[in-house]
Protein backbone atom coordinates (compact mmCIF):
# COMPACT_ATOMS: atom_id res chain seq x y z
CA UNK A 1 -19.39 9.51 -46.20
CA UNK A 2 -16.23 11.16 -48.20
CA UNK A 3 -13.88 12.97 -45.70
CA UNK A 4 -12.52 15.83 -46.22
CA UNK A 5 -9.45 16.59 -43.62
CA UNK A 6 -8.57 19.96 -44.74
CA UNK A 7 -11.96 21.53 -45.05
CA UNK A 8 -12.92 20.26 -41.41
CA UNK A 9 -9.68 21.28 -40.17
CA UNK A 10 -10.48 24.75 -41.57
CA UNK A 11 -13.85 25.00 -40.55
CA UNK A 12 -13.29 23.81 -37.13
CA UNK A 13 -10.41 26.55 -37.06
CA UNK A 14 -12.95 29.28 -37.96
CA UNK A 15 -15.40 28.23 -35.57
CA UNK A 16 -12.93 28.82 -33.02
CA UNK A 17 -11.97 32.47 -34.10
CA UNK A 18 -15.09 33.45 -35.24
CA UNK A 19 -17.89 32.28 -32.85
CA UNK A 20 -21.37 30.62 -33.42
CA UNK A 21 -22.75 33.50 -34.91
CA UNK A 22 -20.55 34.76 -37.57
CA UNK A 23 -19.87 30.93 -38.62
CA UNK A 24 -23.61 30.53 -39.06
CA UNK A 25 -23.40 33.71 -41.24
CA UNK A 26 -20.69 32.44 -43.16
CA UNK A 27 -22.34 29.31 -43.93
CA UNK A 28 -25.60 30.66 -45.15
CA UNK A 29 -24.04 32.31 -47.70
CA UNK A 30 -21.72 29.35 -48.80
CA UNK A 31 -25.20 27.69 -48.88
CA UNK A 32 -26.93 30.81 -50.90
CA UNK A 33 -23.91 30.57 -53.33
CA UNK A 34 -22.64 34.03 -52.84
CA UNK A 35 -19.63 35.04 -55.02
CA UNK A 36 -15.95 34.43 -52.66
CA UNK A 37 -15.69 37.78 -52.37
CA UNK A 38 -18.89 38.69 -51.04
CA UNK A 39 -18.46 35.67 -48.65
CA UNK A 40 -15.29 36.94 -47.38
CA UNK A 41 -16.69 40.55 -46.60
CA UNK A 42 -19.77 39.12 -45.34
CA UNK A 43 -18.93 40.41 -41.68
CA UNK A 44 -17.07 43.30 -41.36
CA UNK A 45 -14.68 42.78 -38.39
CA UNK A 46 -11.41 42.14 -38.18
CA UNK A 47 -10.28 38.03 -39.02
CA UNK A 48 -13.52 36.69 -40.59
CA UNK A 49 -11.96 37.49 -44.16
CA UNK A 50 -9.44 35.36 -43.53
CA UNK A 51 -10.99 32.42 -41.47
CA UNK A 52 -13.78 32.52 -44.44
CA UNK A 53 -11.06 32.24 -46.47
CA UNK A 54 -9.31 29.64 -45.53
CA UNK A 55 -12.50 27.94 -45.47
CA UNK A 56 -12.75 28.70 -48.84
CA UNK A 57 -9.34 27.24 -50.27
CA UNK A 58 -10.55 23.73 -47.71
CA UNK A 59 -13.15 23.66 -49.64
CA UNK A 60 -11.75 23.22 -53.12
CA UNK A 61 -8.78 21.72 -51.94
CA UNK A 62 -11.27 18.60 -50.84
CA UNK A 63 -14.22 19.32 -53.78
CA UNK A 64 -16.95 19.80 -51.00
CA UNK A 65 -19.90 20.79 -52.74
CA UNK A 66 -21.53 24.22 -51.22
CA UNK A 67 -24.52 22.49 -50.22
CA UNK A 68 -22.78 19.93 -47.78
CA UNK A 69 -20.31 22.59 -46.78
CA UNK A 70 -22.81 24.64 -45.64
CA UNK A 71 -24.56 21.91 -43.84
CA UNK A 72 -21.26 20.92 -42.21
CA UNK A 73 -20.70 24.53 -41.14
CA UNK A 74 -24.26 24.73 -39.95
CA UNK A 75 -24.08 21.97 -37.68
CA UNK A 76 -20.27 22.83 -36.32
CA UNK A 77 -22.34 25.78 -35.25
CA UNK A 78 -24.66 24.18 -33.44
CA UNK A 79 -22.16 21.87 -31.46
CA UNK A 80 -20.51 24.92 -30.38
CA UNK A 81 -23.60 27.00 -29.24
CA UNK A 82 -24.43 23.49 -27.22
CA UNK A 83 -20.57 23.62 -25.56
CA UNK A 84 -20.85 27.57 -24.64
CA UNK A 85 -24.22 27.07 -23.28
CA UNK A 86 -22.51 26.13 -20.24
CA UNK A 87 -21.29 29.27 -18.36
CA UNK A 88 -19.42 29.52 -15.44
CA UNK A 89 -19.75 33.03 -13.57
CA UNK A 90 -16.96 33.64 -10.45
CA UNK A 91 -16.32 36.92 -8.46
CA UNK A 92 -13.19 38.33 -8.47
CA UNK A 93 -12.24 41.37 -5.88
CA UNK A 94 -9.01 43.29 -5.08
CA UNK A 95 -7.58 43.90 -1.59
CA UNK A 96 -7.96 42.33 1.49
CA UNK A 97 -8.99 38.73 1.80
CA UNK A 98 -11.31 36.84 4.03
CA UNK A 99 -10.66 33.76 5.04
CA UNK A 100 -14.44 32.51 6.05
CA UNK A 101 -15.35 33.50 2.29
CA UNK A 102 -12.59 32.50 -0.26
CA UNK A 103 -12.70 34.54 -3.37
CA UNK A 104 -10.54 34.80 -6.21
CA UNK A 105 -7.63 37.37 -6.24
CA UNK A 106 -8.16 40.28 -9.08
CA UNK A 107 -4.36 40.24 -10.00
CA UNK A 108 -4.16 36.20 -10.07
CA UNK A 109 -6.97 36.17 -12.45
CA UNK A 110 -5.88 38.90 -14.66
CA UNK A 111 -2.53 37.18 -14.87
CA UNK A 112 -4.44 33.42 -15.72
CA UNK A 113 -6.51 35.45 -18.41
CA UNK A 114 -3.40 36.36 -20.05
CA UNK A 115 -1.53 33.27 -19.79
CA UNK A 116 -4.16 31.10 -21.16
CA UNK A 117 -4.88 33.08 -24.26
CA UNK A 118 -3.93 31.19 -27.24
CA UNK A 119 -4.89 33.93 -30.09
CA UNK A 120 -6.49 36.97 -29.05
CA UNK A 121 -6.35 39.34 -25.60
CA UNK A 122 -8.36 42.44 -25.67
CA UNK A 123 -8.08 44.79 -22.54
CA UNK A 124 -9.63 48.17 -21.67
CA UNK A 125 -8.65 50.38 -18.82
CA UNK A 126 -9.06 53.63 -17.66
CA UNK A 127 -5.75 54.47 -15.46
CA UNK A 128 -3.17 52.13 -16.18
CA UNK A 129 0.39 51.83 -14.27
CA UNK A 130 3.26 49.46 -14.81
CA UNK A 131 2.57 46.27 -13.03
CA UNK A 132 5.21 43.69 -13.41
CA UNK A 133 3.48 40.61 -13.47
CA UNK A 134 0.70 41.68 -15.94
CA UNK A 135 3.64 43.59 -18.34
CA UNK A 136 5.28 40.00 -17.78
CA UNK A 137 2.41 37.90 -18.97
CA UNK A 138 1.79 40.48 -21.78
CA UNK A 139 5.31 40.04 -23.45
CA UNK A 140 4.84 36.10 -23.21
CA UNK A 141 1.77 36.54 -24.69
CA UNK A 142 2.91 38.56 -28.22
CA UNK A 143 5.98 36.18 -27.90
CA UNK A 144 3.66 33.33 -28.74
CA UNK A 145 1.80 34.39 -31.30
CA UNK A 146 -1.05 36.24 -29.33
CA UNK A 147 -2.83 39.67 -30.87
CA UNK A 148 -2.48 42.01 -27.86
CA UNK A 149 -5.02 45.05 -27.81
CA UNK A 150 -5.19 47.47 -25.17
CA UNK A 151 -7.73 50.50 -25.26
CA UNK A 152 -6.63 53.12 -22.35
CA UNK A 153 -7.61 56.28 -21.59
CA UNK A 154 -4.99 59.58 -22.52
CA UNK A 155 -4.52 62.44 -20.28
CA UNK A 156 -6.12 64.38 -22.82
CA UNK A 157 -9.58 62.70 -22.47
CA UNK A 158 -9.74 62.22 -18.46
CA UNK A 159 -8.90 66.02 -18.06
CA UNK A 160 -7.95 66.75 -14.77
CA UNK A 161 -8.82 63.79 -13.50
CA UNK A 162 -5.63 61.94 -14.52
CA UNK A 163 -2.19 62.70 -13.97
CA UNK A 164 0.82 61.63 -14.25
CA UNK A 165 2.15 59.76 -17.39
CA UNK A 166 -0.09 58.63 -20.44
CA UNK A 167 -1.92 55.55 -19.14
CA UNK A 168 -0.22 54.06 -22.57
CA UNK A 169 3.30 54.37 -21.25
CA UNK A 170 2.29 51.59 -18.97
CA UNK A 171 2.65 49.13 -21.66
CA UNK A 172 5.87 50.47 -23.20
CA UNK A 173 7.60 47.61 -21.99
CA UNK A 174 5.36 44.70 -23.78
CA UNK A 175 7.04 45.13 -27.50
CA UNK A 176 3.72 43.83 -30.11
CA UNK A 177 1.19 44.91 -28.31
CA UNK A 178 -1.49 47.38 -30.18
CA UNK A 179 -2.32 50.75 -28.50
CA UNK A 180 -6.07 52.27 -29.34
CA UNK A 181 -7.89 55.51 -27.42
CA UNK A 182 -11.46 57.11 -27.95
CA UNK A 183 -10.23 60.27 -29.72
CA UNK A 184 -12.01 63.52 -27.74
CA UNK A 185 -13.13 64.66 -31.35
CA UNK A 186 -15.05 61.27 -30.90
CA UNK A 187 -17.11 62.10 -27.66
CA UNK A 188 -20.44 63.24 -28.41
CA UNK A 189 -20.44 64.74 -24.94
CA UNK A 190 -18.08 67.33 -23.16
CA UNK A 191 -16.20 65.36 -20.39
CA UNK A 192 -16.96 62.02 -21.25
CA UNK A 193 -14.46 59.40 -20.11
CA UNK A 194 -13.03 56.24 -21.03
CA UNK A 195 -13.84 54.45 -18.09
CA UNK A 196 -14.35 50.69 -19.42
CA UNK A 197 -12.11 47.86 -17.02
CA UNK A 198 -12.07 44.56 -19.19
CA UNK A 199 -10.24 42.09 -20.11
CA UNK A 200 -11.17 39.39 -22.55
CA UNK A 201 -9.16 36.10 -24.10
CA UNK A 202 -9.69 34.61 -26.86
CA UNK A 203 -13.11 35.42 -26.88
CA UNK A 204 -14.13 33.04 -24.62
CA UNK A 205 -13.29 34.74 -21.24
CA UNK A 206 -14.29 38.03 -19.79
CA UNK A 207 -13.27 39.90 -16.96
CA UNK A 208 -15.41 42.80 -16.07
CA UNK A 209 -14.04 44.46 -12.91
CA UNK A 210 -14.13 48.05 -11.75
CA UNK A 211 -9.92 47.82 -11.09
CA UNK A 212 -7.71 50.22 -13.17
CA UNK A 213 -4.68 48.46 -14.75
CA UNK A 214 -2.70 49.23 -12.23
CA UNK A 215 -1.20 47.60 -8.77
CA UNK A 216 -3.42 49.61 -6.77
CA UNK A 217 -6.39 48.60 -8.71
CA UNK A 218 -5.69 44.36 -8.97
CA UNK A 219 -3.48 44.42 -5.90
CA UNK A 220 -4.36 47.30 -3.12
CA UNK A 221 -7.52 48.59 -3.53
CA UNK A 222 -11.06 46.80 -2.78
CA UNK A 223 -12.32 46.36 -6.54
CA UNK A 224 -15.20 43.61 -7.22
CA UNK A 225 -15.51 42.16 -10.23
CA UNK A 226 -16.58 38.99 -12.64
CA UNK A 227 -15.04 36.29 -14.22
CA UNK A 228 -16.95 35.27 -17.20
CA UNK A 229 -16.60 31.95 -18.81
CA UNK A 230 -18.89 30.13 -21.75
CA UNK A 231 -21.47 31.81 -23.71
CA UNK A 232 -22.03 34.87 -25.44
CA UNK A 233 -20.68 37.77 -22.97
CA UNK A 234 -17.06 37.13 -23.67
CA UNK A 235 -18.00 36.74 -27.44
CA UNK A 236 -20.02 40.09 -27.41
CA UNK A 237 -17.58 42.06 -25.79
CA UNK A 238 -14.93 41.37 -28.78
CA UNK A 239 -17.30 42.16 -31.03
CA UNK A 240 -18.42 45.26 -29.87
CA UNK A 241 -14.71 46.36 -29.73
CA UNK A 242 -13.83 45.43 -32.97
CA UNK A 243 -17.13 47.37 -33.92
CA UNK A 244 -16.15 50.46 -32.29
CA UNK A 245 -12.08 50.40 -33.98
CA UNK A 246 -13.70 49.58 -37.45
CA UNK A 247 -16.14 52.39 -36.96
CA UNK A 248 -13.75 55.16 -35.95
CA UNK A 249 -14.93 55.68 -32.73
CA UNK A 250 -11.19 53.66 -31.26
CA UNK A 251 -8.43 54.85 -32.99
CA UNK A 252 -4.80 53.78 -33.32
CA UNK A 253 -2.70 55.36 -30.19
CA UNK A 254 0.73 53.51 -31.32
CA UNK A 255 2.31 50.29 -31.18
CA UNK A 256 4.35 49.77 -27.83
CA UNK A 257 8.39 49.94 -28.24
């Protein structure tokens, strides 16, 4: 069997960043001999044109027929769904600790989350405050590479039920990272809130947890929540964000100074 380093380098590269799902996509229609450009706009999210892309260019850099490439693809896609088969659940709570039950601290796990994402952090909050550690990790994160995005709530959208400071001036201190809000023109209902508490790395790891962003909420308060790691929930929660930003419904607050 010919090998073909750049093309599996690629393709192992895009099943990273794009998931079982979409790769399967893309390889069915490298296999139904789509034109490139309908290949590349195949899935309408943000970083499958370029992963098919550079899947693309593999491909005729090594002369892999569409057929095998295709087949490759298909069955990187099934090694992968195998691997996140295997999912490991944990809870996570804020506040005070027990020692007969040992759980997992909110704000060391939100910190770990961070640290350990290689190329993509998505978080959602509802309140948000400066907390050092987090705003810490953050700044590390953009430093290396990492595509920050936080979705918060504005002052504007909570009504009276936030004060205070934009939740977004929390992050003013993490330079890179991407601001986005559910505009009120958005809300199909009068005095609906932005109330989501995630975080998620790399697509791979979610944290669902009913703690703000702030150090009452991962330090202080008693907040339960789960750690989420393998399969599709991390996965689906990306997706569904980058559904909601390339739909309108998240817009653009600002890029942190």
């Amino acid at each position: 069997m010919t090998w073909h380093p750049a093309f599996e380098a690629a393709a192992e590269a895009a099943a990273k960043r794009l998931g079982v799902e979409q790769l399967r996509i893309l390889a069915d229609r490298l296999g139904g001999g789509w034109p490139e450009q309908a290949i590349r706009q195949a899935v309408p999210v943000p970083g499958f044109a370029e992963a098919a892309g550079a899947v693309l260019a593999a491909l005729r850099t090594d002369a892999v027929p569409d057929a095998e490439a295709a087949a490759y693809l298909r069955g990187l896609a099934a090694g992968h769904a195998q691997r996140s088969a295997a999912v490991r659940i944990e809870s996570v709570w804020s506040g005070p600790s027990t020692h007969p039950v040992p759980v997992r601290a909110t704000a060391q796990v939100l910190v770990e989350l961070v640290g350990a994402a290689g190329r993509e952090l998505l978080l959602m909050t509802y309140s948000a405050k400066p907390y050092p550690p987090l705003l810490e990790a953050l700044a590390t994160a953009v430093s290396r590479g990492v595509d920050v995005t936080v979705v918060v709530e504005t002052l504007a959208g909570a009504g009276s039920a936030l004060g205070g400071a934009e939740p977004a001036a929390a992050f003013a201190a993490v330079p890179g990272a991407e601001l986005w809000h559910w505009p009120v023109d958005q809300r199909a209902a009068d005095g609906a809130k932005m109330h989501a508490k995630i975080a998620v790395a790399d697509r791979r790891v979610l944290l669902v947890s009913s703690a703000n962003l702030t150090q009452s909420g991962v330090v202080n308060n008693i907040e339960a929540g789960l750690l989420v790691q393998g399969g599709t929930a991390p996965q689906r929660a990306a997706e569904h964000i980058a559904e909601l930003k390339a739909k309108g419904v998240l817009t653009r607050l600002r890029a942190s100074r």
